[in-house]
C-alpha atoms as a PDB file:
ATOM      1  CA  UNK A   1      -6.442  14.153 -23.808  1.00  0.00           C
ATOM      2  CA  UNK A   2      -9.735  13.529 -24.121  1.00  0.00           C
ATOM      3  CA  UNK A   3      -9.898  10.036 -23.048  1.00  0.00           C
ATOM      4  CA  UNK A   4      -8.040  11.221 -19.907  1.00  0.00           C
ATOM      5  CA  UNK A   5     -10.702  13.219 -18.916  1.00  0.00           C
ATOM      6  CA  UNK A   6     -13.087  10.439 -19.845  1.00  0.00           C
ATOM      7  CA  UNK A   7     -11.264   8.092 -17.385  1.00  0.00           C
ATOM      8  CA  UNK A   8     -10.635  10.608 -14.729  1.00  0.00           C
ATOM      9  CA  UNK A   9     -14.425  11.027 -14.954  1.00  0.00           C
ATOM     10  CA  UNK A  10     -14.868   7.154 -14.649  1.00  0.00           C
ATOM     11  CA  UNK A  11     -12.776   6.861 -11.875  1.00  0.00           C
ATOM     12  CA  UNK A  12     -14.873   9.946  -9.675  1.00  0.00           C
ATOM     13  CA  UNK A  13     -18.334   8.428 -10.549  1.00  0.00           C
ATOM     14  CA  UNK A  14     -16.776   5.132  -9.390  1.00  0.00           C
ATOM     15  CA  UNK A  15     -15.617   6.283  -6.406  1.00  0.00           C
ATOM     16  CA  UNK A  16     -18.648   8.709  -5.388  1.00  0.00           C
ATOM     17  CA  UNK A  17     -21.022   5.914  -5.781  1.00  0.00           C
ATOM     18  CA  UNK A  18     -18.912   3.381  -3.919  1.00  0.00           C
ATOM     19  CA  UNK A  19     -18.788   6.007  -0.750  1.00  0.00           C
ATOM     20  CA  UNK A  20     -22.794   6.303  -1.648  1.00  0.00           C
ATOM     21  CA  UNK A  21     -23.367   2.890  -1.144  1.00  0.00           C
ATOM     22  CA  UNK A  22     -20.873   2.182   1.930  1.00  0.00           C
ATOM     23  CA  UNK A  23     -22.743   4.947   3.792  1.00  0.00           C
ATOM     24  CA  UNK A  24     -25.912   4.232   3.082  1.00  0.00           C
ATOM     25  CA  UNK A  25     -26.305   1.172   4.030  1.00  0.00           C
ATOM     26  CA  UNK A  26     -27.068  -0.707   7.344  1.00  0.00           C
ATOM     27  CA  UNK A  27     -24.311  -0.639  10.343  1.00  0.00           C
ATOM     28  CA  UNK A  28     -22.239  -3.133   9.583  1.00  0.00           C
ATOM     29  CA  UNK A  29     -22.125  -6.019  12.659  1.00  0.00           C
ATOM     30  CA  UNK A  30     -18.707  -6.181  15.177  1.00  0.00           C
ATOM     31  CA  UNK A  31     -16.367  -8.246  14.689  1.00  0.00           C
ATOM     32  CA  UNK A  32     -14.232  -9.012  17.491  1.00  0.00           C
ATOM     33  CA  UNK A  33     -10.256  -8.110  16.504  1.00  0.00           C
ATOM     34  CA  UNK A  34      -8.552  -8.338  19.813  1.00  0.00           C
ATOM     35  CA  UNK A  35      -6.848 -11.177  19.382  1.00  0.00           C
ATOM     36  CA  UNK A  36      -5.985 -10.258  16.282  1.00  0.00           C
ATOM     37  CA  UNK A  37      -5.001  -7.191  17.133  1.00  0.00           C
ATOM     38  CA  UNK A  38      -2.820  -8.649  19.796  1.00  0.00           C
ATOM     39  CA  UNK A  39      -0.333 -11.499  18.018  1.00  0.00           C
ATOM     40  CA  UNK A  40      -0.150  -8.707  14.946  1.00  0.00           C
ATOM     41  CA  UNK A  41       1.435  -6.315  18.116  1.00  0.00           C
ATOM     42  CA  UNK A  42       4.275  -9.191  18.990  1.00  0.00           C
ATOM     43  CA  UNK A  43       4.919 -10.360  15.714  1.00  0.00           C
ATOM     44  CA  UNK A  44       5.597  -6.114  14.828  1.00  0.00           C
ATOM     45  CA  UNK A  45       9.609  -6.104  15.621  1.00  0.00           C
ATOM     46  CA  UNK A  46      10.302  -9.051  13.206  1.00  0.00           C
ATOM     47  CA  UNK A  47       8.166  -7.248  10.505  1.00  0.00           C
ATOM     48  CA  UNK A  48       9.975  -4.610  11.280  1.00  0.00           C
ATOM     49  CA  UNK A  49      13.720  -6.263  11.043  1.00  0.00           C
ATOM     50  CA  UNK A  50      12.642  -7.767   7.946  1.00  0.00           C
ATOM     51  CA  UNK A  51      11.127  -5.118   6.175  1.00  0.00           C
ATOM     52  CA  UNK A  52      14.398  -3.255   6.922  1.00  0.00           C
ATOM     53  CA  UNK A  53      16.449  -5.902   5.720  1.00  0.00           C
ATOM     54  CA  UNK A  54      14.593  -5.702   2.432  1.00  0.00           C
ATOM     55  CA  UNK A  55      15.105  -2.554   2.377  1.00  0.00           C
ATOM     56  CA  UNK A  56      18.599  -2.199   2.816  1.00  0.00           C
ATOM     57  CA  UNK A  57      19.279  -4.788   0.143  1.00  0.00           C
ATOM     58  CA  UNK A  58      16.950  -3.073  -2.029  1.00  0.00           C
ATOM     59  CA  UNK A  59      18.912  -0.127  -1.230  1.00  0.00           C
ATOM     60  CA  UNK A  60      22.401  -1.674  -2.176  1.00  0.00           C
ATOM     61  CA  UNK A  61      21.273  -2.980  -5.478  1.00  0.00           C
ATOM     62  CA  UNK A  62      20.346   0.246  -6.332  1.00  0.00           C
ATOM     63  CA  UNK A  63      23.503   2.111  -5.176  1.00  0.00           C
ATOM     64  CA  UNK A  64      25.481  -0.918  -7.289  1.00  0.00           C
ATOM     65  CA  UNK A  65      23.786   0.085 -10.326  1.00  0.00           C
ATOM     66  CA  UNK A  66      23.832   3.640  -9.951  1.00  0.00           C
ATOM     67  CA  UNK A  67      27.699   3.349  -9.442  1.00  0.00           C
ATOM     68  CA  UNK A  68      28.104   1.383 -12.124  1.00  0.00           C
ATOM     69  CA  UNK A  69      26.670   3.463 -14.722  1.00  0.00           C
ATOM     70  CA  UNK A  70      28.706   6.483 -13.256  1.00  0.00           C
ATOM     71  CA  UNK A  71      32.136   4.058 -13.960  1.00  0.00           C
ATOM     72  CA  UNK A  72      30.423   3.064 -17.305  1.00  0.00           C
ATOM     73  CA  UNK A  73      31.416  -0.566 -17.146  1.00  0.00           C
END
């Protein structure tokens, strides 16, 4: 349990002097994302379709097992 709380610990001084350090320093210069931004936009309905179709196989696999281990075979 200990060591838990030793990592935990870790973890929140780690993190509090990351956001420290990101805040204090200078503004950061602009990057320019539009374009970017802009072929990311068409290209979103065929991430879309194929992160469903993932998804649904994903989905299928799962239901296989889960039926087979109700059958027991």
């Amino acid at each position: 349990m200990k060591s838990w709380i030793n990592k935990a610990a870790v973890a929140a001084g780690a993190a509090g002097v990351s956001t420290v350090a990101f805040a204090a320093g200078d503004a950061a210069p602009t990057v320019d994302v539009t374009s970017a931004v802009t072929s990311l936009t068409g290209v979103g309905v065929s991430l879309v379709t194929i992160g469903a179709a993932v998804l649904s196989v994903v989905v299928v696999a799962w239901g296989y097992r889960t039926v087979k281990g109700f059958i027991g075979r």
